[in-house]
Structures are given as structure tokens and as C-alpha cells.
Protein backbone atom coordinates (compact mmCIF):
# COMPACT_ATOMS: atom_id res chain seq x y z
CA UNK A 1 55.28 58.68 72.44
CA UNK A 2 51.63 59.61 73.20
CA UNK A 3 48.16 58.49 73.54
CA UNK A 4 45.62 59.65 70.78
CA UNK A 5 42.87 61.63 73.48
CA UNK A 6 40.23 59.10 73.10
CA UNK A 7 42.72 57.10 75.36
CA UNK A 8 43.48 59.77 78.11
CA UNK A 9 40.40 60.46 79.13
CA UNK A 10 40.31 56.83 81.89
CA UNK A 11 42.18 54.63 83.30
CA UNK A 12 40.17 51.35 81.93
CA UNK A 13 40.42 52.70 77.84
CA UNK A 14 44.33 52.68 78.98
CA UNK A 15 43.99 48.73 80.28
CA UNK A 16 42.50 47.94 77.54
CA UNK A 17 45.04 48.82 75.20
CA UNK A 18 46.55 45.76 73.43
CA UNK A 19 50.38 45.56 72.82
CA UNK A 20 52.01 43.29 70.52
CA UNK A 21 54.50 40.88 72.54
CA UNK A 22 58.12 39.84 70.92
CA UNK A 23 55.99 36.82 69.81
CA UNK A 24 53.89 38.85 67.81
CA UNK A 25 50.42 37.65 70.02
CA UNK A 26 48.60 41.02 70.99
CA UNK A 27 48.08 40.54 74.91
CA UNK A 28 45.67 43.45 76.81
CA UNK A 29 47.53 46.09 78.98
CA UNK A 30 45.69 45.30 81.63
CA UNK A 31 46.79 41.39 82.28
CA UNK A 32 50.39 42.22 81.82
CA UNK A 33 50.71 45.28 84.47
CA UNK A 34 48.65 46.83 86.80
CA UNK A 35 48.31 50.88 87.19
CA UNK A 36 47.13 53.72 90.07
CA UNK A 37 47.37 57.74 89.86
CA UNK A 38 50.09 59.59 91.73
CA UNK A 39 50.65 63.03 91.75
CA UNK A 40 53.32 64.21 88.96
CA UNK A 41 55.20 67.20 88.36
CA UNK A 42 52.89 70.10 86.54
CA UNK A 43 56.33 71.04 84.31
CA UNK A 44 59.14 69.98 83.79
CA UNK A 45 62.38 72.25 83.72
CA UNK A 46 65.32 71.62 81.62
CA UNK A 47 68.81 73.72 81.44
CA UNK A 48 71.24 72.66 78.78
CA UNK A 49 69.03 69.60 77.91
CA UNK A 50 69.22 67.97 81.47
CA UNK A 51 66.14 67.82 83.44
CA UNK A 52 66.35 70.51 87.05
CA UNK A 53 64.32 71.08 89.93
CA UNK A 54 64.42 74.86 91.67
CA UNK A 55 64.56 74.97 95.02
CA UNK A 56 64.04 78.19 97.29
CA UNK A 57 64.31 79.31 100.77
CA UNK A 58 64.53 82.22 102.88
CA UNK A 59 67.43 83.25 105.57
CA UNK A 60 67.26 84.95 108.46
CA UNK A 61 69.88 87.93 108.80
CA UNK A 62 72.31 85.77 110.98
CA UNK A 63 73.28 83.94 108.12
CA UNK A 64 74.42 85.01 104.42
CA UNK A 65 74.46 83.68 101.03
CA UNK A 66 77.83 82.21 101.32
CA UNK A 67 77.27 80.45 104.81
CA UNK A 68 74.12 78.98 103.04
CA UNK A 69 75.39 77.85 100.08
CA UNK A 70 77.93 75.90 102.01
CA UNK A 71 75.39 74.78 104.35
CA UNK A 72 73.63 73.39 100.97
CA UNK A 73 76.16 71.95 99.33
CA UNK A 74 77.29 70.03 102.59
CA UNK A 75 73.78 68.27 103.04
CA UNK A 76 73.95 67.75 99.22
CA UNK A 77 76.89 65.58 99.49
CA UNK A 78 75.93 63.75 102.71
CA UNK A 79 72.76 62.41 100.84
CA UNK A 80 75.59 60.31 98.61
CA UNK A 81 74.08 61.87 95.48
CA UNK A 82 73.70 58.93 92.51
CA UNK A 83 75.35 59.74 89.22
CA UNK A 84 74.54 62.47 87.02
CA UNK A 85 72.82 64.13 90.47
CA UNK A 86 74.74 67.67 90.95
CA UNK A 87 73.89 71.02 92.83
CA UNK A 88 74.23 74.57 91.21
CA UNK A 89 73.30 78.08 92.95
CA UNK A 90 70.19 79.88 91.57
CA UNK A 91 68.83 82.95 92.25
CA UNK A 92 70.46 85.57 94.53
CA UNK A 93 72.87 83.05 95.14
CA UNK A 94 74.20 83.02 91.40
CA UNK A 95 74.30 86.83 90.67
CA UNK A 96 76.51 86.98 93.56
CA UNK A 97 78.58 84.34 92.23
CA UNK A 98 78.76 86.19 88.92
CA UNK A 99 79.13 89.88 89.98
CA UNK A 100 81.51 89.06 92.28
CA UNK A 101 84.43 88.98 89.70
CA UNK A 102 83.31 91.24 88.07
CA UNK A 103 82.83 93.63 90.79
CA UNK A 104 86.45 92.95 91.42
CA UNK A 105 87.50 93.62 88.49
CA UNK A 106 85.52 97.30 88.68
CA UNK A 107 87.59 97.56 92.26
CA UNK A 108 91.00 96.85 90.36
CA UNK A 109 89.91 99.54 87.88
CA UNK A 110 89.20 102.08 89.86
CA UNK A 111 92.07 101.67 91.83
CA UNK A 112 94.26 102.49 88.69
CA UNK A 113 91.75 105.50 87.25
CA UNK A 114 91.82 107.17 91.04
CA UNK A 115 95.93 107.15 90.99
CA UNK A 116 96.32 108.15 86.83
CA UNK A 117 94.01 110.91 87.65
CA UNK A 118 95.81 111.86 91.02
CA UNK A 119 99.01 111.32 88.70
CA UNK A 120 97.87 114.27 86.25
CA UNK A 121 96.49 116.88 88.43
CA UNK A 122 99.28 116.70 90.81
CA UNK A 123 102.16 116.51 88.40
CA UNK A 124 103.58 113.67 90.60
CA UNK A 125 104.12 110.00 90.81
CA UNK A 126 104.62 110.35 94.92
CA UNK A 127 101.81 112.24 96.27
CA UNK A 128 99.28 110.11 94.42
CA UNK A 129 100.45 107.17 95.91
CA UNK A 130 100.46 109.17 99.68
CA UNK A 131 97.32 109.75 99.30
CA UNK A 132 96.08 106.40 98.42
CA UNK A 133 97.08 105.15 101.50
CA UNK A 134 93.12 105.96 102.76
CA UNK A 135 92.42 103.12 100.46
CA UNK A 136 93.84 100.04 102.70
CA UNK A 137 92.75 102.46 106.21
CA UNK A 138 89.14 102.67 104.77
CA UNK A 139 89.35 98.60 104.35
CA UNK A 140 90.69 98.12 108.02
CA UNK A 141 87.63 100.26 109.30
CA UNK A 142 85.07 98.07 106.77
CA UNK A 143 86.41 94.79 108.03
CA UNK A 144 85.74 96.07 111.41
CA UNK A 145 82.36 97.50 110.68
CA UNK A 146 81.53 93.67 109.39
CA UNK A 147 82.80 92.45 112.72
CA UNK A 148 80.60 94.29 114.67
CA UNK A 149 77.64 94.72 113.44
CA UNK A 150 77.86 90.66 112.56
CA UNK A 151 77.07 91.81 108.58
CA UNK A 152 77.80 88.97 105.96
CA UNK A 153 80.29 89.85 103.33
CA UNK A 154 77.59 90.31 100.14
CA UNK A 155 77.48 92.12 96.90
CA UNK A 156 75.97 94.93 97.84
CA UNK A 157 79.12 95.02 101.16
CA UNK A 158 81.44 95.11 97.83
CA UNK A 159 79.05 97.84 95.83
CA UNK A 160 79.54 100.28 99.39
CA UNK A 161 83.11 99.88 99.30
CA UNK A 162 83.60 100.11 95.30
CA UNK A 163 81.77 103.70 96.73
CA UNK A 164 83.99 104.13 99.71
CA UNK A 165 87.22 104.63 97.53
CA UNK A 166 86.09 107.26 95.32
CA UNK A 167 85.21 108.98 98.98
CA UNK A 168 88.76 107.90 101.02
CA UNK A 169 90.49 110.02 98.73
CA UNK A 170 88.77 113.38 99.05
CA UNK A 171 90.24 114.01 102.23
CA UNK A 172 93.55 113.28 101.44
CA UNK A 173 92.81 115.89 98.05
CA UNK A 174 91.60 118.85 100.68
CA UNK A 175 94.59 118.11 103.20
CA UNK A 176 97.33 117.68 100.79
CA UNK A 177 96.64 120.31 98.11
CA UNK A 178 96.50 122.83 101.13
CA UNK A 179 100.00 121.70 101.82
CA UNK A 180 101.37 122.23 98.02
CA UNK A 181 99.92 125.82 98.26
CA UNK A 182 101.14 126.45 101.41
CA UNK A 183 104.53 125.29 100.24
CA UNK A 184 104.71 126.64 96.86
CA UNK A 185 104.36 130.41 99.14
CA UNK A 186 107.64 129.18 100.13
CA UNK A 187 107.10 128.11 103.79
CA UNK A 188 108.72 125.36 105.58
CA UNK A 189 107.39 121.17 105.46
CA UNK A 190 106.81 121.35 108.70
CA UNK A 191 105.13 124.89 109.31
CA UNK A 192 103.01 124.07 106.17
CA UNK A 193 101.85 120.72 107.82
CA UNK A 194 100.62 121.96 111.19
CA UNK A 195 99.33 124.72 109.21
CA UNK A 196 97.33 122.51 107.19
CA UNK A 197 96.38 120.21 109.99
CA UNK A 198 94.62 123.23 111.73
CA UNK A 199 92.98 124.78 108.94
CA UNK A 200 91.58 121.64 107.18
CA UNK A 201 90.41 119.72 110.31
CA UNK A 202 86.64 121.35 110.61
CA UNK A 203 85.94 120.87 106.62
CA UNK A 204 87.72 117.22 106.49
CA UNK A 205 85.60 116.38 109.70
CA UNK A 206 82.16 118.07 108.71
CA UNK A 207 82.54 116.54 105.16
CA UNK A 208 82.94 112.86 106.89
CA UNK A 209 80.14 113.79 109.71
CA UNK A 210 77.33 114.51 106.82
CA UNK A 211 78.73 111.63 104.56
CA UNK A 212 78.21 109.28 107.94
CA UNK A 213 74.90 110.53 109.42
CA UNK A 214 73.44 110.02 105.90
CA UNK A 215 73.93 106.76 106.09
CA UNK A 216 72.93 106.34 109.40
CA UNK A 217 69.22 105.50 108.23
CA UNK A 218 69.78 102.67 106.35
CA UNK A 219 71.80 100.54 108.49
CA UNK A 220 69.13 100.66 111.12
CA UNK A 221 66.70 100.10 108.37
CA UNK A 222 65.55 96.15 108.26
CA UNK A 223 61.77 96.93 106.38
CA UNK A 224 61.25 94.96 102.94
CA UNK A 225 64.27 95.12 100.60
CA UNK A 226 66.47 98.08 102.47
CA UNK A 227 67.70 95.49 104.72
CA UNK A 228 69.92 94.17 102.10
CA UNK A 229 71.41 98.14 101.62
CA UNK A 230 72.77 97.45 105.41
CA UNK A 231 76.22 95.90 104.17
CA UNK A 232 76.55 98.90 101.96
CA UNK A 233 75.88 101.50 104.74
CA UNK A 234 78.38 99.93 107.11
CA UNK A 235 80.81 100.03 104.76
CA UNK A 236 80.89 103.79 103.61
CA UNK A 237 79.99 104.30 107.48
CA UNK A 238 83.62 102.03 108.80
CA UNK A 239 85.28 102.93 106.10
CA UNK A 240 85.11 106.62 106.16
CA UNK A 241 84.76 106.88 109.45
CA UNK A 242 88.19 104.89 110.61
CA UNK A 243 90.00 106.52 107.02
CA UNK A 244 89.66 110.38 108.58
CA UNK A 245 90.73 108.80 111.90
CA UNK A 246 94.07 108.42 110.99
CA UNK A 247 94.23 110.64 107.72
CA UNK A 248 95.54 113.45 109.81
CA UNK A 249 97.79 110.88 111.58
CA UNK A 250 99.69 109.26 108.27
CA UNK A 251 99.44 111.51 105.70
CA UNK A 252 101.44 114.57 107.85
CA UNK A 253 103.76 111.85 108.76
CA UNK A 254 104.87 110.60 105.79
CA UNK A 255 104.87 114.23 103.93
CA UNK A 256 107.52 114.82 106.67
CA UNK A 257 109.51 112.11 105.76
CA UNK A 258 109.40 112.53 102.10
């Protein structure tokens, strides 16, 4: 219900309004209830027909979106919400809610596309599986990356390592197909290991330096929206970095023993 605009325009037309009691006697507005002007809301938002109210805030880069959304939702539920009262995130807070699965389900994906195409260049069911063993060694060196540098787990931590297994693998590719050529010339497991070891060392480590150093920018980067991109940049940095540490280290090992 609303007032025709000849009554909107003051507060006395409005208490002068007469309203028609159960009793069916008209009675003015203004004996029967009294009125003053407070400040109201300017809209009003709705989302699936219920009535919301937004609200933002900033965080400082100790904290990250899932520390404050628990944070939220603990003082939301302290406050002894009444009925029908309930919290939702918004915002940055939401798309990481939502991309998360799916950026796990991208991480699953790849996961199987990296081995079938390992599978069908290498003629093997083994070696793929060898050489995805940089997958789990790049995680250990992202977890610790996280640790140190005190980084949140985000969605854009999750983009740099959805990036960091397409990279793992290459050196595994340039250390291992060495070894197949060396041994399809006939020479020994073990000769064609240490020979492989030597030769491959300055391109697997010079590959891994320039992937690193590239990166080295943005994690020291904290100006407008690159300080997000920090996550990302540890990760590849870790990753890669603690992967080539002990490529060398497992994959000659467990050729050996194959």
C-alpha cells in the first residue's frame, strides 16, 4: 500500500488522515498514534525473495578469506541470531567457495591428461607413473613455501599449483627420455643413469633457475591487486624449486630398481 503524493509531501497531511476503526467511526491518524522521521534504508536488497543486507570489509595480509569467514560466522552465532536470521559469503569470499571445486576438479583432470599423454609417447604404463612422482615432491615444497612465507591457502595458491604440475613433469621428460636413448644404444641401467645424471643436470637446473627468478618479482610484489598473485608465485617458486631437488635423487633410484 501507498500514499497518493498529495499525502507525502508532510508529516501533518499524514496525521490528518482518517482511518475507519472495526466500528466503522472514522477516527484522525493523528489521535490514535503519534509519528517522528528516522533515517531508513535508501534500497532494499532481496535474493530469492528474502530481504539481505551486504556487508564488506577489508583484511590485512596476516589473515585470509578462510580465517575470516570463520572469524564471521563465529561472531554471527554468538549474537544468538532470531529465526529466519542466517549468514552467507559474498564477494571474494563466494567465488572462492565456488571455484574451489571446481578448481579441484581441473587438478583431478589434469592429473589423468598428464599420465594418458605420458602413457602414449612413452609406450609404457611404468615410466609415466615414475615420472609423476614430481607431482606429490612439488606439493611437499608448496606446503612448505605456505609455511614460510605465512601465505593463506587461496584460489589463486590452487591456480599456481594447477600451473606447477604441467611444469614438475618436464624435468622428469628431459632426464628420463635421455635414459631410454641411452639404453636403447644398448648400454647398461646403471651406466645410462650416471650418464644421464651428468649430462642433464645444467639444462634441468637452468630450466628451474629461469622458471624461479621469473617469479621472483611477484612474490615481493604487495602494490594494488599483484599482492593477491603472491600465493601463486610461491607455489610455482616451492614447488619447482624442492621437485628438481630431489628429481635427480628418486627418479635414478627407482629406474634402478625397476
Amino acid at each position: 500500500m501507498e500514499f497518493e503524493d498529495e499525502y507525502k509531501n508532510s508529516l501533518e497531511k499524514i496525521l490528518n488522515i482518517m482511518i475507519k476503526t472495526s466500528t466503522g467511526q472514522f477516527v484522525r491518524l493523528g489521535d490514535i498514534a503519534t509519528m517522528k522521521e528516522v533515517e531508513g534504508a535508501a534500497s532494499i536488497e532481496t535474493y530469492n525473495g528474502a530481504q539481505i543486507v551486504t556487508v564488506g570489509a577489508n583484511m590485512d595480509k596476516s589473515k585470509g578469506l578462510n580465517d575470516a569467514a570463520s572469524f564471521v560466522n563465529a561472531s554471527f552465532q554468538k549474537t544468538n541470531p532470531a529465526a529466519g536470521y542466517k549468514i552467507a559469503p559474498a564477494g571474494n569470499a563466494q567465488s572462492q567457495k565456488e571455484m574451489g571445486g571446481e578448481i579441484m576438479n581441473a587438478l583431478a583432470l589434469s592429473i589423468v591428461l598428464i599420465y594418458i599423454v605420458l602413457a602414449v609417447q612413452l609406450e609404457s604404463f611404468v615410466l609415466p607413473l615414475i615420472m609423476m612422482l614430481a607431482l606429490p615432491l612439488s606439493m611437499i615444497g608448496v606446503i612448505f613455501g605456505l609455511a614460510v612465507t605465512r601465505i593463506q591457502l587461496s584460489m589463486f595458491v590452487m591456480i599456481g599449483i594447477l600451473m606447477l604440475f604441467g611444469m614438475a613433469v618436464n624435468n622428469a621428460i628431459v632426464l628420463l627420455d635421455f635414459v631410454s636413448g641411452l639404453r636403447q644404444k644398448g648400454m647398461e641401467i646403471r651406466e645410462a643413469l650416471v650418464e644421464a645424471a651428468g649430462s642433464r643436470l645444467r639444462p634441468i637446473l637452468m630450466t628451474t633457475l629461469t622458471t624461479v627468478l621469473g617469479w621472483i618479482p611477484m612474490v615481493f610484489s604487495s602494490k594494488g591487486s599483484s599482492g593477491y598473485y603472491q600465493g601463486m608465485a610461491v607455489a610455482v617458486m616451492f614447488g619447482l624449486s624442492f621437485c628438481t631437488l630431489f628429481d635427480f635423487i628418486l627418479y635414478t633410484s627407482s629406474l634402478f630398481n625397476c
